[in-house]
C-alpha atoms as a PDB file:
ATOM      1  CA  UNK A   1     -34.828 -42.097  73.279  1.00  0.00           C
ATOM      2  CA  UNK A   2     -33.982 -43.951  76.310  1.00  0.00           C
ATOM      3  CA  UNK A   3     -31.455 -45.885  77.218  1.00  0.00           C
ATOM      4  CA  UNK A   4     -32.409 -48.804  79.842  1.00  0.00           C
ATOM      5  CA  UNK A   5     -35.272 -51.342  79.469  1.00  0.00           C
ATOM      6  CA  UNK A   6     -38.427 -51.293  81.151  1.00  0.00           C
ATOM      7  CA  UNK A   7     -40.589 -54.157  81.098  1.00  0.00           C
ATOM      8  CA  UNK A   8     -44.472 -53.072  79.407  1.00  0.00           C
ATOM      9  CA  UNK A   9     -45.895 -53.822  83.363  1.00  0.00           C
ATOM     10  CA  UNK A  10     -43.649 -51.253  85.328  1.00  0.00           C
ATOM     11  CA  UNK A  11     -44.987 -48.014  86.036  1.00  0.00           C
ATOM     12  CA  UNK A  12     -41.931 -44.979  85.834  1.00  0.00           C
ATOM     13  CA  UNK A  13     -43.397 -41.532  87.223  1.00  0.00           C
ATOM     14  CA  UNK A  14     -42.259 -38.165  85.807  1.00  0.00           C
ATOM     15  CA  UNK A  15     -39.530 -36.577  86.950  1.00  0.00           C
ATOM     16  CA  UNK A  16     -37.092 -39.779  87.226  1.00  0.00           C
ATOM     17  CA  UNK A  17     -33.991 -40.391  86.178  1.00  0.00           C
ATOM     18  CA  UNK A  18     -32.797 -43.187  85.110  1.00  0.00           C
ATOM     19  CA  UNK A  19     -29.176 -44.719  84.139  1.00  0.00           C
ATOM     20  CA  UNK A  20     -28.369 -46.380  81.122  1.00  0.00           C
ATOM     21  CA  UNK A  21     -28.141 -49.810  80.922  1.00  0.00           C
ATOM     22  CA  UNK A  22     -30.532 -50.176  83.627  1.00  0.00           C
ATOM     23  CA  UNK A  23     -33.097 -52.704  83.651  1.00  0.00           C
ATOM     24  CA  UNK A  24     -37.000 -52.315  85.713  1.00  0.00           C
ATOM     25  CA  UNK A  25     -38.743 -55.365  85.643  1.00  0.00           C
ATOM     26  CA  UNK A  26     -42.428 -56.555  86.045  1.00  0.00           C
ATOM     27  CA  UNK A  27     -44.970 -54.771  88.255  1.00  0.00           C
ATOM     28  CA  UNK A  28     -42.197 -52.397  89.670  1.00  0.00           C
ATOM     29  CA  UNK A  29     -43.134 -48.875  90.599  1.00  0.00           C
ATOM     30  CA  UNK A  30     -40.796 -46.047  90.121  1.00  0.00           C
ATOM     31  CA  UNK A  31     -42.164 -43.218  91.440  1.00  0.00           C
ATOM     32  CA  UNK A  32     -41.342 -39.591  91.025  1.00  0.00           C
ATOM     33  CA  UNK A  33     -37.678 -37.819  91.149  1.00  0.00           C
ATOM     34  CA  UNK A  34     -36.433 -40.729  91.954  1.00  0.00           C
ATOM     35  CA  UNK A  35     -32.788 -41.108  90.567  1.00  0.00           C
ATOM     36  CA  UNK A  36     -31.487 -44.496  89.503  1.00  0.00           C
ATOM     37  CA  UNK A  37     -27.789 -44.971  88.233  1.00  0.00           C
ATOM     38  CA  UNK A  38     -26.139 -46.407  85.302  1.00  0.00           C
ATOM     39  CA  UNK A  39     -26.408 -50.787  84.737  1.00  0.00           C
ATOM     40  CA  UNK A  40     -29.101 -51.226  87.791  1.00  0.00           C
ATOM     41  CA  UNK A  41     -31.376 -54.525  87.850  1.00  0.00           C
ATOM     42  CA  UNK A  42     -34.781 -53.376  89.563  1.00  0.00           C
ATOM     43  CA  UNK A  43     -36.700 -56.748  90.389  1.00  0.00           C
ATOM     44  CA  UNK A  44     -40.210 -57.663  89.459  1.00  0.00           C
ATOM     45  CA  UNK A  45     -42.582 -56.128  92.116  1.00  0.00           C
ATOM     46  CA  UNK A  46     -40.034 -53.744  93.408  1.00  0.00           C
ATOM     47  CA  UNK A  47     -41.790 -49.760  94.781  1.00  0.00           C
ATOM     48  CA  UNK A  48     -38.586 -47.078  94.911  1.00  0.00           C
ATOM     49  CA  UNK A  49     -40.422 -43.892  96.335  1.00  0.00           C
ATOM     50  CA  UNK A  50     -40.233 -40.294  95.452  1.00  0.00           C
ATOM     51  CA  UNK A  51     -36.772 -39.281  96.127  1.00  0.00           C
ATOM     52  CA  UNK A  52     -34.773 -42.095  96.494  1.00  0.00           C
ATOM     53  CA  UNK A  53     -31.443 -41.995  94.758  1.00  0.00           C
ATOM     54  CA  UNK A  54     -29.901 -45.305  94.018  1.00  0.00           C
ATOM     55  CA  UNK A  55     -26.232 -45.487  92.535  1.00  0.00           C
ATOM     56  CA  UNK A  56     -24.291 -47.300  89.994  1.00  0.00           C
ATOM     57  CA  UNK A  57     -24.758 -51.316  89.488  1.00  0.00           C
ATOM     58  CA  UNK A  58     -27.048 -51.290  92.482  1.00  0.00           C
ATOM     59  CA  UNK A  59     -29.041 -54.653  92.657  1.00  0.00           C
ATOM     60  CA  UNK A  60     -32.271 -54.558  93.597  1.00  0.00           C
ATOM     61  CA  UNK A  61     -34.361 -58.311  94.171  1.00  0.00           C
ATOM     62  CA  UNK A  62     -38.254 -59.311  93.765  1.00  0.00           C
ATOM     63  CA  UNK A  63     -40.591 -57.637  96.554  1.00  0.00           C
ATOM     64  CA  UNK A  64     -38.143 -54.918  97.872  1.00  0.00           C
ATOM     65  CA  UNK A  65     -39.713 -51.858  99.096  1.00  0.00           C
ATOM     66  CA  UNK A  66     -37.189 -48.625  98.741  1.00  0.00           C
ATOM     67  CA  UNK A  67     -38.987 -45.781 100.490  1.00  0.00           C
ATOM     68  CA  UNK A  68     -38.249 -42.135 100.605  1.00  0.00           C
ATOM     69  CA  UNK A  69     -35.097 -41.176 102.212  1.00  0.00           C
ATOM     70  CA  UNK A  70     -33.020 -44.376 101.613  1.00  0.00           C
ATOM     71  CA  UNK A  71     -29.832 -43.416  99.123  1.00  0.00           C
ATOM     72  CA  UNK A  72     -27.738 -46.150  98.063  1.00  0.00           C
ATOM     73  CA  UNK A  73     -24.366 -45.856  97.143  1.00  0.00           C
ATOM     74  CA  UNK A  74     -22.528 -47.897  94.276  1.00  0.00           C
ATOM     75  CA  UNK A  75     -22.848 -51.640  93.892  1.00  0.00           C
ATOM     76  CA  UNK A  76     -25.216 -52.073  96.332  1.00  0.00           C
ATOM     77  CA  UNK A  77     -27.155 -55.215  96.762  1.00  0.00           C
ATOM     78  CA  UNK A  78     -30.671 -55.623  98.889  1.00  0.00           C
ATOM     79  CA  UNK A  79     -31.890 -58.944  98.458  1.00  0.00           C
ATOM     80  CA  UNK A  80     -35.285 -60.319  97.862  1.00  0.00           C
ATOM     81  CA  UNK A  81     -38.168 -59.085  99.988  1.00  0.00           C
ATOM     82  CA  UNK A  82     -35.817 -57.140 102.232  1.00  0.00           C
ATOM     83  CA  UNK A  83     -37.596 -53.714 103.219  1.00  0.00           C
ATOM     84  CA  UNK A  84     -36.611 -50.087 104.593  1.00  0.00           C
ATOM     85  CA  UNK A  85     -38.753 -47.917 106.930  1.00  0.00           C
ATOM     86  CA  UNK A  86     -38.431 -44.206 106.913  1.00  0.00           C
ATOM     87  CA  UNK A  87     -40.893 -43.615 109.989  1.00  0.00           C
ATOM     88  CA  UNK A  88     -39.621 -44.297 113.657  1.00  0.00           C
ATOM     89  CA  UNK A  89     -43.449 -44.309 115.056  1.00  0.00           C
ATOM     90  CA  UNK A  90     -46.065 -44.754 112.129  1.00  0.00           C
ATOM     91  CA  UNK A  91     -49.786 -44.336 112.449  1.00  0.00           C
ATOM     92  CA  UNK A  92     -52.538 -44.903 110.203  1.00  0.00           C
ATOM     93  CA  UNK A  93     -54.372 -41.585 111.330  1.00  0.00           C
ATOM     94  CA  UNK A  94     -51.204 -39.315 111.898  1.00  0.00           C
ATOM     95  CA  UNK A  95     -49.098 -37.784 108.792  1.00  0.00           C
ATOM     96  CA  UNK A  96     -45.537 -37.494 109.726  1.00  0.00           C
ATOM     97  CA  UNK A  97     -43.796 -37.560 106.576  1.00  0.00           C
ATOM     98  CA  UNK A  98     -42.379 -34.197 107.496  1.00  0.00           C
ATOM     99  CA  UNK A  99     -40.339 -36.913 110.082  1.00  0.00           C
ATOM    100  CA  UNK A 100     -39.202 -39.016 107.288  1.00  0.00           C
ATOM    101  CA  UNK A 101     -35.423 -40.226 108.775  1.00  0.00           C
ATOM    102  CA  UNK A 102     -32.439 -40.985 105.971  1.00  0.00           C
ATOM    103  CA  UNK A 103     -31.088 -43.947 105.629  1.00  0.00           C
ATOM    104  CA  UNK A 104     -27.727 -44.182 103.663  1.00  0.00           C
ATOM    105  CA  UNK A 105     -26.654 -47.849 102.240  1.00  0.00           C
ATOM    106  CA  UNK A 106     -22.802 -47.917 101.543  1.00  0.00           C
ATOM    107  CA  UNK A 107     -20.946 -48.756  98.307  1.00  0.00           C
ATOM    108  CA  UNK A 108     -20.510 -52.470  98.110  1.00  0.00           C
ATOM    109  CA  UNK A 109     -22.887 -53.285 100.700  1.00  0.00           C
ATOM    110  CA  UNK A 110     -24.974 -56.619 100.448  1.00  0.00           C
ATOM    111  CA  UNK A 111     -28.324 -56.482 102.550  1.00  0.00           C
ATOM    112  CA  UNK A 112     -29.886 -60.378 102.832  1.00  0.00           C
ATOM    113  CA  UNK A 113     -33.108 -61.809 102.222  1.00  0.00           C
ATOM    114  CA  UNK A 114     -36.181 -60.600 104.255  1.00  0.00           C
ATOM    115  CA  UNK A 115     -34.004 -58.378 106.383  1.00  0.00           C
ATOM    116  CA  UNK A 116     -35.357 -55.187 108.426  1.00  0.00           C
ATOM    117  CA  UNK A 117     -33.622 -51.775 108.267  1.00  0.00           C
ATOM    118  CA  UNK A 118     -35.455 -49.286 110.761  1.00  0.00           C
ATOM    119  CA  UNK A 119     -35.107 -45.737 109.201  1.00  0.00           C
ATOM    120  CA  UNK A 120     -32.123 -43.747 110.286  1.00  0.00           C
ATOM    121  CA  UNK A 121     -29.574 -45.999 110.660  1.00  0.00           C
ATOM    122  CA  UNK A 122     -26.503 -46.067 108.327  1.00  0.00           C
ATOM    123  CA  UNK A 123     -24.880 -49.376 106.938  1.00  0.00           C
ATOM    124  CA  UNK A 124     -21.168 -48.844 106.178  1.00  0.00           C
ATOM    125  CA  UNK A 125     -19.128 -49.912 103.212  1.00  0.00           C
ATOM    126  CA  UNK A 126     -19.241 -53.340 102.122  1.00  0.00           C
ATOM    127  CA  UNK A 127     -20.817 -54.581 105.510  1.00  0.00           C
ATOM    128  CA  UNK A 128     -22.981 -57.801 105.312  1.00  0.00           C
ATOM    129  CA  UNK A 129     -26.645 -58.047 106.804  1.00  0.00           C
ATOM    130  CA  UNK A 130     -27.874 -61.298 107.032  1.00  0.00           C
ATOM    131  CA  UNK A 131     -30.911 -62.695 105.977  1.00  0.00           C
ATOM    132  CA  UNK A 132     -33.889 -61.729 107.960  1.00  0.00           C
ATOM    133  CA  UNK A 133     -31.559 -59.306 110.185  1.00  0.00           C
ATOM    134  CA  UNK A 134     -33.644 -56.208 111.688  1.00  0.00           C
ATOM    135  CA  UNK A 135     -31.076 -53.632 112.178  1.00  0.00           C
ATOM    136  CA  UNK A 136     -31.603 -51.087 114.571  1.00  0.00           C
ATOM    137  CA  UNK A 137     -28.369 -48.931 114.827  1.00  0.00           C
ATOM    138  CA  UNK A 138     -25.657 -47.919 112.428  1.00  0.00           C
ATOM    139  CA  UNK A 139     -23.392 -50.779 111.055  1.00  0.00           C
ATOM    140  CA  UNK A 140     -19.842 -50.296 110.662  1.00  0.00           C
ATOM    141  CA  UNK A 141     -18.265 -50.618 107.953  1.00  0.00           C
ATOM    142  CA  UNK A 142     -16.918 -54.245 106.516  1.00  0.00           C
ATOM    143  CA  UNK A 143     -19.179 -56.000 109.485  1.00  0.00           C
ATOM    144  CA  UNK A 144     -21.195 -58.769 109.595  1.00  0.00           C
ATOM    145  CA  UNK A 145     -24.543 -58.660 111.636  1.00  0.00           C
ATOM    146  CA  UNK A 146     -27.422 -60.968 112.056  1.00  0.00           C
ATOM    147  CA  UNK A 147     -30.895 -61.705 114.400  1.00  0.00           C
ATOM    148  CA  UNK A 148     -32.884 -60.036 115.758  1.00  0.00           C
ATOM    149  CA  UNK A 149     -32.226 -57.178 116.906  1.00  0.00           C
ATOM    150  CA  UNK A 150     -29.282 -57.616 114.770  1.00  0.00           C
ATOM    151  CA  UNK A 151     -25.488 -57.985 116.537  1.00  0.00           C
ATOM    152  CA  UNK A 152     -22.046 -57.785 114.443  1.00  0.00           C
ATOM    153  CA  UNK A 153     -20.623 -61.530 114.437  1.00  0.00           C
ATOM    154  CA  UNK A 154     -17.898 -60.453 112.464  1.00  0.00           C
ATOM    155  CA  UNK A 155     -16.056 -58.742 109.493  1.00  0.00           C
ATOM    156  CA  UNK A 156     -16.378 -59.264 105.685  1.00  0.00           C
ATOM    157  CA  UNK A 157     -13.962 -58.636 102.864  1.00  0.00           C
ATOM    158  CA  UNK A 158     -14.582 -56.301  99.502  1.00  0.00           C
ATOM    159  CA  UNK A 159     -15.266 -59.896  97.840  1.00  0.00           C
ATOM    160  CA  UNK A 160     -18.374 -61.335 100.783  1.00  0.00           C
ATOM    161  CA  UNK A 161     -15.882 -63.605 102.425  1.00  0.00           C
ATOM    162  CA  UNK A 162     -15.412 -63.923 106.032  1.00  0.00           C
ATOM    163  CA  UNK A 163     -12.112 -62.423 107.386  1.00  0.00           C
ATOM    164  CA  UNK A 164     -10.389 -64.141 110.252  1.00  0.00           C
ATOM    165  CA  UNK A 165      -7.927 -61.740 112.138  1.00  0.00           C
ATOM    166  CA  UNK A 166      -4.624 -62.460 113.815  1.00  0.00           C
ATOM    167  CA  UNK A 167      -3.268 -61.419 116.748  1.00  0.00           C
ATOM    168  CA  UNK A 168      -1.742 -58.177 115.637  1.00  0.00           C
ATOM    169  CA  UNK A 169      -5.432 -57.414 113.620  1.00  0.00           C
ATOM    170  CA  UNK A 170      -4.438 -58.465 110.065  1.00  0.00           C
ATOM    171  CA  UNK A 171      -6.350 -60.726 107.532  1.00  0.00           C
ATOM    172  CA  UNK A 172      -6.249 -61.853 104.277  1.00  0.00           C
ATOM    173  CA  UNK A 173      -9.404 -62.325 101.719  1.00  0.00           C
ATOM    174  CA  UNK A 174      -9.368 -65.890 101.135  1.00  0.00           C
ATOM    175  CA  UNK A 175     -10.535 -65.212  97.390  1.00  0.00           C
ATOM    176  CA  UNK A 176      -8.763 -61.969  96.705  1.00  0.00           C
ATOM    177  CA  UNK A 177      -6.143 -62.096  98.548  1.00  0.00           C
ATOM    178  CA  UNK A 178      -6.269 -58.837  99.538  1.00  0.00           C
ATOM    179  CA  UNK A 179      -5.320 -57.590 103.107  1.00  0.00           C
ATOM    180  CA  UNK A 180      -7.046 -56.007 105.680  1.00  0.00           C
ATOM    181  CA  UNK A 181      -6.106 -54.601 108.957  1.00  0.00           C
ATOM    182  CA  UNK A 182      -8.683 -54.379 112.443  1.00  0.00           C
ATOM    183  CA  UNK A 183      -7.557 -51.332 114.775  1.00  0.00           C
ATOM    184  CA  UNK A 184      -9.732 -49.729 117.270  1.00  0.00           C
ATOM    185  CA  UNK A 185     -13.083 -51.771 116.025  1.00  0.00           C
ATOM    186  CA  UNK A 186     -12.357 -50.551 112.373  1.00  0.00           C
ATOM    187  CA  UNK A 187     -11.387 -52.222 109.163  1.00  0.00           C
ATOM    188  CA  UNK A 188      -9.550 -50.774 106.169  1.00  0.00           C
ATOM    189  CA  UNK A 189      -8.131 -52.358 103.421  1.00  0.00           C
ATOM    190  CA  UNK A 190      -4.694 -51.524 103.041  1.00  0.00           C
ATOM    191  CA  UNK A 191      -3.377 -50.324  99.604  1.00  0.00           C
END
């Protein structure tokens, strides 16, 4: 008997796991050996392609597209119509999904609306992508980048707020309260 709902419309291949209290809703696509974690949302019209593995609570909106060799890590959130690529130099006429590049999203990390992510680039813990960012290089953990090509702007706390550092690279979540300090073009949250 399983234990997560899928709408009658969604189509789950063999071979998949799937978490419990997980939810797939219309016209999604899960295709084969895919693993999805415990208490996911997958959005109406969402394709996660062979492989993928996709961790706890991740949120994933309407019109995503999750393609093979993208993990996500817990409590991940990629917005609506937001896309991965797993090919550096596609063509039509030319298989290369023997070059399929990884792509690893990192726990906590919120990717915005209609944003890019070109295949092989990592986003760090509980960084922030903005809406219709295309990011072309690895993001750093806790940062903030938009455009396009996407630039960091910032940092972000655990909670999606802005942090503002002083002088001697400390900050303080504005809803949390919690602390953070900025050395050598790294945050950490201190204990």
């Amino acid at each position: 008997m399983k234990d997560f709902f899928a709408h009658e419309t969604a189509v789950i291949d063999e071979g998949c796991e799937i978490g419990s209290g997980t939810k797939i809703w219309h016209f999604s696509h899960i295709m084969p050996n895919c693993k999805i974690g415990e208490n996911c949302n997958i959005g109406q019209n969402v394709v996660v392609s062979p492989g993928v593995v996709l961790g706890r609570n991740v949120k994933v909106q309407n019109n995503v597209s999750i393609y093979t060799g993208v993990t996500c890590d817990d409590d991940v959130f990629l917005g609506p119509s937001m896309v991965f690529t797993n090919v550096i130099n596609p063509r039509s006429a030319i298989n290369r999904k023997s070059e399929y590049a990884k792509t690893n999203v990192g726990r906590g990390a919120s990717i915005g609306a209609n944003a890019t992510i070109v295949c092989g680039h990592d986003i760090g813990e509980f960084a922030f992508i903005g809406a219709g960012a295309v990011v072309t290089k690895n993001v750093p953990a806790y940062a903030l980048v938009v455009g396009n090509p996407s630039k960091q702007i910032g940092w972000m706390s655990e909670y999606g707020q802005r942090l503002h550092f002083d002088k001697d690279g400390n900050a303080t979540c504005n809803e949390s309260g919690e602390k953070y300090i900025l050395k050598n073009n790294t945050v950490e949250k201190l204990k």
